[in-house]
N, C-alpha and C. Protein backbone atom coordinates (compact mmCIF):
# COMPACT_ATOMS: atom_id res chain seq x y z
N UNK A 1 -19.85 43.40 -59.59
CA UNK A 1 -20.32 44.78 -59.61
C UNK A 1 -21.82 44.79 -59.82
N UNK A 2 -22.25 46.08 -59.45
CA UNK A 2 -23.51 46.02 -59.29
C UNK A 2 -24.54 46.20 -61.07
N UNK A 3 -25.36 45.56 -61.15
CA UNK A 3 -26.03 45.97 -62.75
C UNK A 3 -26.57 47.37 -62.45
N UNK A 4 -26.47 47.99 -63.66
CA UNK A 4 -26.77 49.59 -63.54
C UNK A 4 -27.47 49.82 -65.24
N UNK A 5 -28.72 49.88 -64.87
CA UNK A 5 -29.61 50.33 -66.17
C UNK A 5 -29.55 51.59 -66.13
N UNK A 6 -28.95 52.44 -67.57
CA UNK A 6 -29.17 53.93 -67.78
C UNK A 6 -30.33 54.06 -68.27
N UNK A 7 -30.78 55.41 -68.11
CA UNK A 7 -32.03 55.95 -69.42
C UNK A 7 -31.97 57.26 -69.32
N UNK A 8 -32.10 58.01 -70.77
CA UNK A 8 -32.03 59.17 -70.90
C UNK A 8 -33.28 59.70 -71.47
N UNK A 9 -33.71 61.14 -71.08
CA UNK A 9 -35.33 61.72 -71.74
C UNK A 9 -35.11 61.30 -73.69
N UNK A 10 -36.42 61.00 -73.86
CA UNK A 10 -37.03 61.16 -75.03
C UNK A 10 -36.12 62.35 -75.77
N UNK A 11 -35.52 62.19 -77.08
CA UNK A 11 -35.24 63.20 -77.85
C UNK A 11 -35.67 64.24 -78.10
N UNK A 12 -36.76 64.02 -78.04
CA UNK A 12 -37.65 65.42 -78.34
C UNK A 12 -37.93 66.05 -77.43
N UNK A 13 -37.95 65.41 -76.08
CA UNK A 13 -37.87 65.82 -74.79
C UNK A 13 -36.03 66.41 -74.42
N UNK A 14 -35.16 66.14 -74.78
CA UNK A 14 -33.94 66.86 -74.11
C UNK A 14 -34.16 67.91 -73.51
N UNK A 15 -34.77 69.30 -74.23
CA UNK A 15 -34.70 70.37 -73.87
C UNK A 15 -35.28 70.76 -72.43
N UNK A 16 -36.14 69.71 -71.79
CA UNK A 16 -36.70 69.70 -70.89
C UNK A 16 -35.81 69.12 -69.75
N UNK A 17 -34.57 68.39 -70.18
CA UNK A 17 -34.20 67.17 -69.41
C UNK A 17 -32.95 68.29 -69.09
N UNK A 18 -32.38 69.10 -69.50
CA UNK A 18 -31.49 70.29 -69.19
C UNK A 18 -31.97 71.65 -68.26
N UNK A 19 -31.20 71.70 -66.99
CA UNK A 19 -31.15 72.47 -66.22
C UNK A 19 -30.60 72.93 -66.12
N UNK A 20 -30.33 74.77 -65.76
CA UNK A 20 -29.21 75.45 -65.50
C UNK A 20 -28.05 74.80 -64.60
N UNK A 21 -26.80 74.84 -64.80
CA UNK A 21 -25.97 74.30 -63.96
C UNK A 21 -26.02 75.19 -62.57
N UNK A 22 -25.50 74.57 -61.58
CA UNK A 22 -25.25 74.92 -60.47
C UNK A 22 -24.72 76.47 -60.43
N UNK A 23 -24.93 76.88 -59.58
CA UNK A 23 -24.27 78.22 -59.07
C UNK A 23 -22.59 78.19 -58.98
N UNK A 24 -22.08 76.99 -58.16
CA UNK A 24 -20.94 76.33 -57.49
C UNK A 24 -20.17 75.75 -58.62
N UNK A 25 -21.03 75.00 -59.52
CA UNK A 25 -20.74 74.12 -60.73
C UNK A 25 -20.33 73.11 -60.29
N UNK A 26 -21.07 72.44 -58.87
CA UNK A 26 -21.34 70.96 -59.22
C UNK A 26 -22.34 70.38 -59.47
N UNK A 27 -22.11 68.82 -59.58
CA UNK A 27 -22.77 68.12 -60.24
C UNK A 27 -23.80 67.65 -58.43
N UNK A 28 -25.25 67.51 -58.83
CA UNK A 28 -26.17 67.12 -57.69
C UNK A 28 -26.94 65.71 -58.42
N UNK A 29 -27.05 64.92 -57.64
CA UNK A 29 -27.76 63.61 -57.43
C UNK A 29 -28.59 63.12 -56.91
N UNK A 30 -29.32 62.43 -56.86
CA UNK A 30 -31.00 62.13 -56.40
C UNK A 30 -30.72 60.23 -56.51
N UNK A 31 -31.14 59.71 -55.27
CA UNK A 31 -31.16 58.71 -55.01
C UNK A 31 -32.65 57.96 -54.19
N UNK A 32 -33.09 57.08 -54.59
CA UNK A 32 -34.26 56.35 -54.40
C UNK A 32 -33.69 54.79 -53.53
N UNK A 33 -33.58 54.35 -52.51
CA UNK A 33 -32.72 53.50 -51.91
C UNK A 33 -33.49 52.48 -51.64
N UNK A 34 -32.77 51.26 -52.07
CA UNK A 34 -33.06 50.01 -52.03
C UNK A 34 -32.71 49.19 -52.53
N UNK A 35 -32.99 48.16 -52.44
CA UNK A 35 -32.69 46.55 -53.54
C UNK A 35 -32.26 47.18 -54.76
N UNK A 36 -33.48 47.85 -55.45
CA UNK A 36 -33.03 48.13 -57.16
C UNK A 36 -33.45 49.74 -56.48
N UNK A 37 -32.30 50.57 -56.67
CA UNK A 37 -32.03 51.45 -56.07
C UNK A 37 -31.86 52.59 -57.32
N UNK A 38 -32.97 53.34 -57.88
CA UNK A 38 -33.25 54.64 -58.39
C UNK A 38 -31.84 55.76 -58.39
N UNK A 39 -31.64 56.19 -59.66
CA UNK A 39 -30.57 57.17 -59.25
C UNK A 39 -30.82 58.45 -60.30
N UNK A 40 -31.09 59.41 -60.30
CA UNK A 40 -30.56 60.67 -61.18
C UNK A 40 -29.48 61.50 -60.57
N UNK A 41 -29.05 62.43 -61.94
CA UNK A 41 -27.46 63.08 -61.82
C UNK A 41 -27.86 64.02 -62.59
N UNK A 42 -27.94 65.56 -62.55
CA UNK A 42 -27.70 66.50 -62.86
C UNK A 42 -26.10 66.45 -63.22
N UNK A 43 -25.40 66.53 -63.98
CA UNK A 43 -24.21 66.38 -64.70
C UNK A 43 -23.82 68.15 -64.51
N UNK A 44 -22.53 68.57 -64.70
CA UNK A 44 -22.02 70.26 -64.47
C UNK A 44 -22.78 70.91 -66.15
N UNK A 45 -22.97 70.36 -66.56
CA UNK A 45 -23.44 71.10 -68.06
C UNK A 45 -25.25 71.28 -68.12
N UNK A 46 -25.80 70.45 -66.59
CA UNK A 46 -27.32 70.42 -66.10
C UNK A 46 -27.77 69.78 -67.46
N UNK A 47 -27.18 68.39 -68.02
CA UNK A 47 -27.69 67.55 -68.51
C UNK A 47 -28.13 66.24 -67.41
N UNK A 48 -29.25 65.74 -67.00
CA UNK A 48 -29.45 64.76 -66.15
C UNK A 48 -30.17 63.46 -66.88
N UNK A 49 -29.07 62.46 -66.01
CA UNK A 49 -29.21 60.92 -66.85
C UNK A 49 -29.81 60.63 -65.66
N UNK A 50 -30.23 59.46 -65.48
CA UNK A 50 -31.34 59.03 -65.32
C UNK A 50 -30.81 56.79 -65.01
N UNK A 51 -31.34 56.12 -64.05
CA UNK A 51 -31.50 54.59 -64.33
C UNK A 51 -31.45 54.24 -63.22
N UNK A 52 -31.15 53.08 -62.56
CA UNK A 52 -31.46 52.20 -61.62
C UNK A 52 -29.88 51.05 -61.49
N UNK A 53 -29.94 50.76 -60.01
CA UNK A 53 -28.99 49.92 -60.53
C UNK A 53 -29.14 48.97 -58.95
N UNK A 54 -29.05 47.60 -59.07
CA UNK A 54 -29.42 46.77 -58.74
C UNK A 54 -28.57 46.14 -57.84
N UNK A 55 -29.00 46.19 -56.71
CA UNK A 55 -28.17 45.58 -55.88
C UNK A 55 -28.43 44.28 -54.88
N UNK A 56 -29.39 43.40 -55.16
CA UNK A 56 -29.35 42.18 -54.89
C UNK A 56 -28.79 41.23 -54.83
N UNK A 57 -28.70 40.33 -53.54
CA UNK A 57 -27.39 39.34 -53.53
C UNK A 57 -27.79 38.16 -54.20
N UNK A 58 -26.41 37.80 -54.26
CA UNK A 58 -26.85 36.56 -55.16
C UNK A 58 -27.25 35.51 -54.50
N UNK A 59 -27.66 34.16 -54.71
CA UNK A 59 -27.65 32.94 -54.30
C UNK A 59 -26.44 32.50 -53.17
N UNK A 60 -25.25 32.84 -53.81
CA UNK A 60 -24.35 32.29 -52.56
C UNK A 60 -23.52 33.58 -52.23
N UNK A 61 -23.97 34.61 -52.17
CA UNK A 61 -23.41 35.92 -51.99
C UNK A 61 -23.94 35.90 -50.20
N UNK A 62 -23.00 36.64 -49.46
CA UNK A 62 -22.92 37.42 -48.19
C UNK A 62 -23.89 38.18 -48.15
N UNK A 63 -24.32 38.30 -46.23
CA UNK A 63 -25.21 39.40 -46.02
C UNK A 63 -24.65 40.78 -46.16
N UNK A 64 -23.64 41.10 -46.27
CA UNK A 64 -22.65 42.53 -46.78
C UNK A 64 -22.68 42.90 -47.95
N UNK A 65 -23.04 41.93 -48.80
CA UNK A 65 -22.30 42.13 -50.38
C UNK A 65 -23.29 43.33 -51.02
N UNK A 66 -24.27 43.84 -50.99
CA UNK A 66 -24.88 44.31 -51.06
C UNK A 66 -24.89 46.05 -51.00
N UNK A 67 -23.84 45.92 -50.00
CA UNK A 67 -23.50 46.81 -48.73
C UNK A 67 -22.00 47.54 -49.62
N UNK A 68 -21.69 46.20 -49.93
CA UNK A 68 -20.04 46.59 -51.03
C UNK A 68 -20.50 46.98 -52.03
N UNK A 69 -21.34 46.40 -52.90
CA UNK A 69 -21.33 46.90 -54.28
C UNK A 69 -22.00 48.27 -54.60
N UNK A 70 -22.96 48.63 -53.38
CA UNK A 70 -23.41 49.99 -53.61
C UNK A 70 -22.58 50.87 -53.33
N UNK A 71 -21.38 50.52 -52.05
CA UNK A 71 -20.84 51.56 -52.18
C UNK A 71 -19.82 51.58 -53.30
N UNK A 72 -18.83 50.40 -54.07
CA UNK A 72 -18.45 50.36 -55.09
C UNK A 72 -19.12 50.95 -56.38
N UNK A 73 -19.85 51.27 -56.09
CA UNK A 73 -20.92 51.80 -57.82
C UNK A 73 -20.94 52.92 -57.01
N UNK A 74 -21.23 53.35 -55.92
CA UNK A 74 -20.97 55.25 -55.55
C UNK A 74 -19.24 55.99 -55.89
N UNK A 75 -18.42 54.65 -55.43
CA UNK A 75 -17.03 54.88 -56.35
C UNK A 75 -16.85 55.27 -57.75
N UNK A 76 -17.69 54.48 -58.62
CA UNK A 76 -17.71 54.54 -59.86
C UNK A 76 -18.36 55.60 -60.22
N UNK A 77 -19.58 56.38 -59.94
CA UNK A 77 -20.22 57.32 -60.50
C UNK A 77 -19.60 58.74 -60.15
N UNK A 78 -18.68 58.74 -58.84
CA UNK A 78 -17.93 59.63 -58.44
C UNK A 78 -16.80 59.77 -59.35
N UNK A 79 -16.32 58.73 -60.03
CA UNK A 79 -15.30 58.62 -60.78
C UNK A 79 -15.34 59.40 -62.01
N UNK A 80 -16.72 59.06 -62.27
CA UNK A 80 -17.40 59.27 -63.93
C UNK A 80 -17.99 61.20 -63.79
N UNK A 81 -17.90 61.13 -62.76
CA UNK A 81 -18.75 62.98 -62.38
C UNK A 81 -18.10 63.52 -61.23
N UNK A 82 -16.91 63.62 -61.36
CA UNK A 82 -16.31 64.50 -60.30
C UNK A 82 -16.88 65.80 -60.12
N UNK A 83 -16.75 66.08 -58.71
CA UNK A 83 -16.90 67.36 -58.36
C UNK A 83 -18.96 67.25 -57.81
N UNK A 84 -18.95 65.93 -57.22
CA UNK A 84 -20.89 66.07 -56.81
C UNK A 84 -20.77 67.09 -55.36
N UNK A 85 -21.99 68.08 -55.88
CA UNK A 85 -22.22 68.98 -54.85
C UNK A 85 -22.93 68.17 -53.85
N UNK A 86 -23.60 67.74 -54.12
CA UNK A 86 -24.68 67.07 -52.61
C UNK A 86 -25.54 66.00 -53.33
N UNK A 87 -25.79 64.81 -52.73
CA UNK A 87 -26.66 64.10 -53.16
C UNK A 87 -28.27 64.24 -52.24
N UNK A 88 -29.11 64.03 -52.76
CA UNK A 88 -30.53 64.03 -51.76
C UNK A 88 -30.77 63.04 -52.19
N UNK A 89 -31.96 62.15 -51.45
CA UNK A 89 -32.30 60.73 -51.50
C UNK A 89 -33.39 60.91 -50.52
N UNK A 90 -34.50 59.73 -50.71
CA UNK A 90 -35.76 59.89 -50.24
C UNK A 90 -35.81 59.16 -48.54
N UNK A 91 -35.86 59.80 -47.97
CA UNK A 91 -36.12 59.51 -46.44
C UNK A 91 -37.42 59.04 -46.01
N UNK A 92 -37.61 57.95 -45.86
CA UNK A 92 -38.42 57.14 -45.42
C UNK A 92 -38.57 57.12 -44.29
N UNK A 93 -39.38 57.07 -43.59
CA UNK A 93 -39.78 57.08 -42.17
C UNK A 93 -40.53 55.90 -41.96
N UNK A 94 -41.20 55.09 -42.52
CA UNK A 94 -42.08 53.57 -42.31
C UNK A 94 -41.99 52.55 -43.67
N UNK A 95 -41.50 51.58 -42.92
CA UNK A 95 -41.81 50.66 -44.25
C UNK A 95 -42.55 49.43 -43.97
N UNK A 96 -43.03 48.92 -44.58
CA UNK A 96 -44.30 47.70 -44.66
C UNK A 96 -43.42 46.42 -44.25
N UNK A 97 -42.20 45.87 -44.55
CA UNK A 97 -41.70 45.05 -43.97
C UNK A 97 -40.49 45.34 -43.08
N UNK A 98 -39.67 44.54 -42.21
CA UNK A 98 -38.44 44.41 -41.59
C UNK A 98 -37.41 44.16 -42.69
N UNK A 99 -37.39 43.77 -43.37
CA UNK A 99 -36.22 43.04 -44.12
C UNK A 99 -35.73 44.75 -45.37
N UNK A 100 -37.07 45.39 -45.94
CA UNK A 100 -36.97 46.55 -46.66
C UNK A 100 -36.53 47.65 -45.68
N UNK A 101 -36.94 47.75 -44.28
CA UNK A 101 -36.13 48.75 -43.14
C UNK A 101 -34.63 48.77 -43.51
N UNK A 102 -34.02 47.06 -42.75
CA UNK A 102 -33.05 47.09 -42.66
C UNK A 102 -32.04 47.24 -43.65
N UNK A 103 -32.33 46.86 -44.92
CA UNK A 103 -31.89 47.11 -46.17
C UNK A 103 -31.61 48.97 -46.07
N UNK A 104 -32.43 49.61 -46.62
CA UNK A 104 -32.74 50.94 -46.77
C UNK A 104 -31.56 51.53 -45.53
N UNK A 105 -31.85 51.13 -44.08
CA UNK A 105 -31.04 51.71 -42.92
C UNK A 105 -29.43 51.22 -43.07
N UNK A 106 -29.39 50.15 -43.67
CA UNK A 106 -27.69 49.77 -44.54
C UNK A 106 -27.13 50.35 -45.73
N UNK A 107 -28.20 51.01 -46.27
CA UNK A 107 -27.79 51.82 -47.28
C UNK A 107 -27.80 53.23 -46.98
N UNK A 108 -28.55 53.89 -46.07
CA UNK A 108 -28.34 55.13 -46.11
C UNK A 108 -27.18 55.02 -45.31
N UNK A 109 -26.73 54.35 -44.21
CA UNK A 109 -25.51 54.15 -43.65
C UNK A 109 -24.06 54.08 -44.59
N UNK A 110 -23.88 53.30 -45.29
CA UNK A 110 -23.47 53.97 -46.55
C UNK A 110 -22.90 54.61 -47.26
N UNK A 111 -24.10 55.16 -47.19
CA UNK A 111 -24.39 56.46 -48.30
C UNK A 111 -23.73 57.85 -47.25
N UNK A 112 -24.32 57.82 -46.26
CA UNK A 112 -23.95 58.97 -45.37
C UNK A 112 -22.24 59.01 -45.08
N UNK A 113 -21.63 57.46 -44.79
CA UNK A 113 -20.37 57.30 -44.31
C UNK A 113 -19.43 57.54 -45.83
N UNK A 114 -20.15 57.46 -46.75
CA UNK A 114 -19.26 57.89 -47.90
C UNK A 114 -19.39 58.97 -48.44
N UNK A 115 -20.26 59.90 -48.38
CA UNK A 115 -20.89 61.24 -48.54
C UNK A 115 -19.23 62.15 -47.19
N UNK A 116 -19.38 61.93 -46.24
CA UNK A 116 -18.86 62.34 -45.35
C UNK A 116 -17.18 62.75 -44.99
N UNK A 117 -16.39 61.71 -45.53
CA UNK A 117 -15.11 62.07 -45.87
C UNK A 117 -14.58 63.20 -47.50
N UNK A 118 -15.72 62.87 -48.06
CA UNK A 118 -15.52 63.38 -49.62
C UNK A 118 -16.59 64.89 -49.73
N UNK A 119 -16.67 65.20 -48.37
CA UNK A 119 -17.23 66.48 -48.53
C UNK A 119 -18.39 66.96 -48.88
N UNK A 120 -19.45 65.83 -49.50
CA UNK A 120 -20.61 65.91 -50.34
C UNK A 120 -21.67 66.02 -49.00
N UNK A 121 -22.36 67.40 -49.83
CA UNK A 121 -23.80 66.90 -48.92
C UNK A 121 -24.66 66.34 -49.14
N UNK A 122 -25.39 66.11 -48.10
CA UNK A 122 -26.60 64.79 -48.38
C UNK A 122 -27.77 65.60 -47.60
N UNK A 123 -28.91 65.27 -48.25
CA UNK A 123 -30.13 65.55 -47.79
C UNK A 123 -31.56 64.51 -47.67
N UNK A 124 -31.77 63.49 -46.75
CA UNK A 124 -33.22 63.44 -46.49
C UNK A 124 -34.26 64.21 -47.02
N UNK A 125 -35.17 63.64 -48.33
CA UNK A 125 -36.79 64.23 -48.47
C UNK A 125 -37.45 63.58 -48.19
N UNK A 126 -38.56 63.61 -47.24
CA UNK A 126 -39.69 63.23 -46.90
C UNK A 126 -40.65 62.90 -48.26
N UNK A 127 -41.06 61.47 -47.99
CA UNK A 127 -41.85 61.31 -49.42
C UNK A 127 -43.06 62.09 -49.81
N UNK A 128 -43.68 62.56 -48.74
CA UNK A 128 -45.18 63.41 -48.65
C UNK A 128 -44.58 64.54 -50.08
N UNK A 129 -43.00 65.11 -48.74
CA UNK A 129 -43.01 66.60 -49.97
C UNK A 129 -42.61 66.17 -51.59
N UNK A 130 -42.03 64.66 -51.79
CA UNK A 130 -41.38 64.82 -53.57
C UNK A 130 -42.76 64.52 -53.98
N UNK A 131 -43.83 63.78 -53.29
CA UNK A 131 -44.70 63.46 -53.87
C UNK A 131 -45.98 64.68 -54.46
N UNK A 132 -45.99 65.06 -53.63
CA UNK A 132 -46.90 66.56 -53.40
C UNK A 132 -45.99 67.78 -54.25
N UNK A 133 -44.57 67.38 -54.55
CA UNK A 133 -43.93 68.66 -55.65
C UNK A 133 -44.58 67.94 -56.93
N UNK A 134 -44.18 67.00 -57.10
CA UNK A 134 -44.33 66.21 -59.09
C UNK A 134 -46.13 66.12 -59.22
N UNK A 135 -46.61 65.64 -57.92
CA UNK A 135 -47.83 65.65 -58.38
C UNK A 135 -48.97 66.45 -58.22
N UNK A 136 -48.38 67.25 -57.30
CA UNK A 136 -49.84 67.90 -56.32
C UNK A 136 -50.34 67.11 -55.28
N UNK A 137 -50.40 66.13 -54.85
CA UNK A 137 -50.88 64.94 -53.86
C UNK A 137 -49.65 64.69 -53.29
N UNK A 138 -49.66 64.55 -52.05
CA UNK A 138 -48.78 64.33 -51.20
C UNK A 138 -48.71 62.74 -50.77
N UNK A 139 -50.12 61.94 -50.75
CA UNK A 139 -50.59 60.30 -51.15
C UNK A 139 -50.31 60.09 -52.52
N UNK A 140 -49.87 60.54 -53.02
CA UNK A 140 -49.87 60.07 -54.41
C UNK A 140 -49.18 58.55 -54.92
N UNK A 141 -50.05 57.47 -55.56
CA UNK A 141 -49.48 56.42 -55.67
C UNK A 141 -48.27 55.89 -56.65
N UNK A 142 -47.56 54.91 -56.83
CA UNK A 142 -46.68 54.93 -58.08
C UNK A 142 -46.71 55.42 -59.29
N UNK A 143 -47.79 55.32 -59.55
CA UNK A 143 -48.24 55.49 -60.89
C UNK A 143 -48.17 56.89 -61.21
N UNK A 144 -48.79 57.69 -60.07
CA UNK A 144 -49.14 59.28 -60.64
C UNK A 144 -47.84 59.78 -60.74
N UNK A 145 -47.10 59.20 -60.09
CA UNK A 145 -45.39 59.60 -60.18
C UNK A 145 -45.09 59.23 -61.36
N UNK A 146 -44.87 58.29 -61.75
CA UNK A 146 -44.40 57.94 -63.11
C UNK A 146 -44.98 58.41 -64.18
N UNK A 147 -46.55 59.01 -64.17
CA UNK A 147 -47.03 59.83 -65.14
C UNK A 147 -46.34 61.00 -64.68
N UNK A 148 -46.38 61.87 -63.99
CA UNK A 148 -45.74 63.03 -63.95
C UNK A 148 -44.72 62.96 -64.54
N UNK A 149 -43.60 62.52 -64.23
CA UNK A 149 -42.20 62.60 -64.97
C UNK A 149 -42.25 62.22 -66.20
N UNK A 150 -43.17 61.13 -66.53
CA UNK A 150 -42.91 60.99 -68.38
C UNK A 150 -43.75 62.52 -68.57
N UNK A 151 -44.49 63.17 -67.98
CA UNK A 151 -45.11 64.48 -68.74
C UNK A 151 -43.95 65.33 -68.50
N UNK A 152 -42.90 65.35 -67.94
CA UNK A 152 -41.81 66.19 -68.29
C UNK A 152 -40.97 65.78 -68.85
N UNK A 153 -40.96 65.01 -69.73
CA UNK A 153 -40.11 64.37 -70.59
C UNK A 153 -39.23 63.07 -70.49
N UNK A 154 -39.62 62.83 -69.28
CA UNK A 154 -38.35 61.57 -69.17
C UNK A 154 -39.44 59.94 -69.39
N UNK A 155 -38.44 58.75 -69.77
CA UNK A 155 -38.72 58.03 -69.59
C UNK A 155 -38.56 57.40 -68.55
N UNK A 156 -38.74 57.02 -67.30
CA UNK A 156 -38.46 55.86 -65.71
C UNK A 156 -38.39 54.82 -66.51
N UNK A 157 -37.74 53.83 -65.86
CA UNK A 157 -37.81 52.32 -66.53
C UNK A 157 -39.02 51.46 -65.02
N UNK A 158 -38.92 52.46 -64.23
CA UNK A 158 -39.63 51.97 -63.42
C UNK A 158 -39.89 53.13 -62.06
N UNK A 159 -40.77 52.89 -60.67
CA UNK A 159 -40.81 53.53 -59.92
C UNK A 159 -39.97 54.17 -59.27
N UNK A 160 -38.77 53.43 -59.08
CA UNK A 160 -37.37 53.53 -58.08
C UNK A 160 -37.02 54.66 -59.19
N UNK A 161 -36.73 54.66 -60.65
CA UNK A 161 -35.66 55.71 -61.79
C UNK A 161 -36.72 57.09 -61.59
N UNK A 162 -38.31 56.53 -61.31
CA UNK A 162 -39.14 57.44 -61.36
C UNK A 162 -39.11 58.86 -60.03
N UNK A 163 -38.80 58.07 -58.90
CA UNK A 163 -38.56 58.50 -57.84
C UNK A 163 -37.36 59.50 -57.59
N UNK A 164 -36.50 58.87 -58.43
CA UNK A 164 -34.91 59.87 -58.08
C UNK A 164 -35.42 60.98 -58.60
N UNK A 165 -35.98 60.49 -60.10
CA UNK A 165 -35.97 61.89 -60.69
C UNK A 165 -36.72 63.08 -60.28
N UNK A 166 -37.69 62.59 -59.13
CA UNK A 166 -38.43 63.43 -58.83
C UNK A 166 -37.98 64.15 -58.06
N UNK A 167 -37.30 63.47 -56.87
CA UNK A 167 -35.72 64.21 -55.94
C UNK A 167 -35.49 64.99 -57.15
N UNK A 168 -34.56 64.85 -57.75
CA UNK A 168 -34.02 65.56 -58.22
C UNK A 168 -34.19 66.70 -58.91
N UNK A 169 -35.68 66.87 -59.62
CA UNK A 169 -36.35 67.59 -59.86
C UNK A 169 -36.28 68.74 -58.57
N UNK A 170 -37.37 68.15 -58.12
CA UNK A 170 -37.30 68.76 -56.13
C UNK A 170 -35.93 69.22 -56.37
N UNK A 171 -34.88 69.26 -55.83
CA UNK A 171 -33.64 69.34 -55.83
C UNK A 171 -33.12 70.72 -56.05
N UNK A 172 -33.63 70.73 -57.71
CA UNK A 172 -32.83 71.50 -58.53
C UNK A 172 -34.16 72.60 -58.41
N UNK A 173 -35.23 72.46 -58.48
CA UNK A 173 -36.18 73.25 -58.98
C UNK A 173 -36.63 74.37 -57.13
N UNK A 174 -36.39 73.54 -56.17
CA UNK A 174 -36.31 74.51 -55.08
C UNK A 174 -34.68 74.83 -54.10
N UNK A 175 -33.51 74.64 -54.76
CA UNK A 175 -32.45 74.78 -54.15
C UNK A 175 -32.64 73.69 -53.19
N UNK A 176 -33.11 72.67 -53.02
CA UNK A 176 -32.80 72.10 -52.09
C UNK A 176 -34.04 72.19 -50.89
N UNK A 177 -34.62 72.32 -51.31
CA UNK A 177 -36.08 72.98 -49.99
C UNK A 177 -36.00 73.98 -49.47
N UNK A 178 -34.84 75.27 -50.73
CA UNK A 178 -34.77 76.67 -49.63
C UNK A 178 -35.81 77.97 -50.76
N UNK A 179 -36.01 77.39 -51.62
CA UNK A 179 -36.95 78.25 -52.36
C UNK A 179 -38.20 77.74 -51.80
């Protein structure tokens, strides 16, 4: 199974880390896709957790395995939060190597083919717009991301936990890109 680091906002931060629940009363998700693959969850009570979870093969592991355990850990979190209204996840349009394409294009594959029987919607964000919501800069580099979100209370353990949350932020804070 795949390793899955949680993290939840700063204590003193909770109050920030709580969003009105859904209209519908489900639960929405924010995904950052890749190797170590970013995840937030707005929960039905609009408490949102927060972590990363890792999907790298091993040494004598298959070119698939990768492919299984993410969708096995989308089993599991479905398990743990029934009732997800839609997940969004960051849509990439260019990446710097071949090997991070094809990865990313095996995972949103996926993600979409398991989204699809179970009713959930899924949404593509363009990185310009999560970047340009959390920061104001639409270039904005890792970093200004990860300062933004610790200034709303959360801790990232890294760029990828930093990223969902910003989906998800995005997410919740414009319906989805209809506000």
């Amino acid at each position: 199974m795949a390793e899955t680091i949680q993290t939840m906002a700063a204590d003193d931060a909770m109050a920030l880390s709580v969003h009105p629940p859904s209209p519908h009363g489900g639960a929405l998700m924010a995904l950052d896709l890749g190797t170590t693959t970013g995840w937030a969850l707005r929960g039905h009570d609009g408490l949102i957790t927060s972590g990363t979870v890792s999907l790298r093969p091993g040494r004598y592991d298959g070119g698939g395995i990768r492919y299984l355990r993410f969708r096995a850990w989308l089993d599991s979190i479905a398990d743990d939060t029934p009732g997800i209204e839609a997940i969004h996840f960051e849509e990439v349009r260019r990446h710097v190597a071949t090997d991070a394409a094809h990865v990313y294009g095996g995972l949103l594959a996926i993600l979409t083919a398991w989204c699809e029987p179970r009713g959930i919607a899924y949404q593509g964000v363009p990185v310009g717009t999560i970047k340009r919501f959390i920061t104001g800069r639409g270039n904005a580099d890792k970093a200004a991301v990860i300062t933004a979100i610790r200034a709303r209370g959360f801790s990232p353990a890294d760029d990828n936990e930093a990223d969902a949350l910003a989906i998800l932020l995005w997410a919740t804070q414009t319906g989805g890109g209809v506000r």
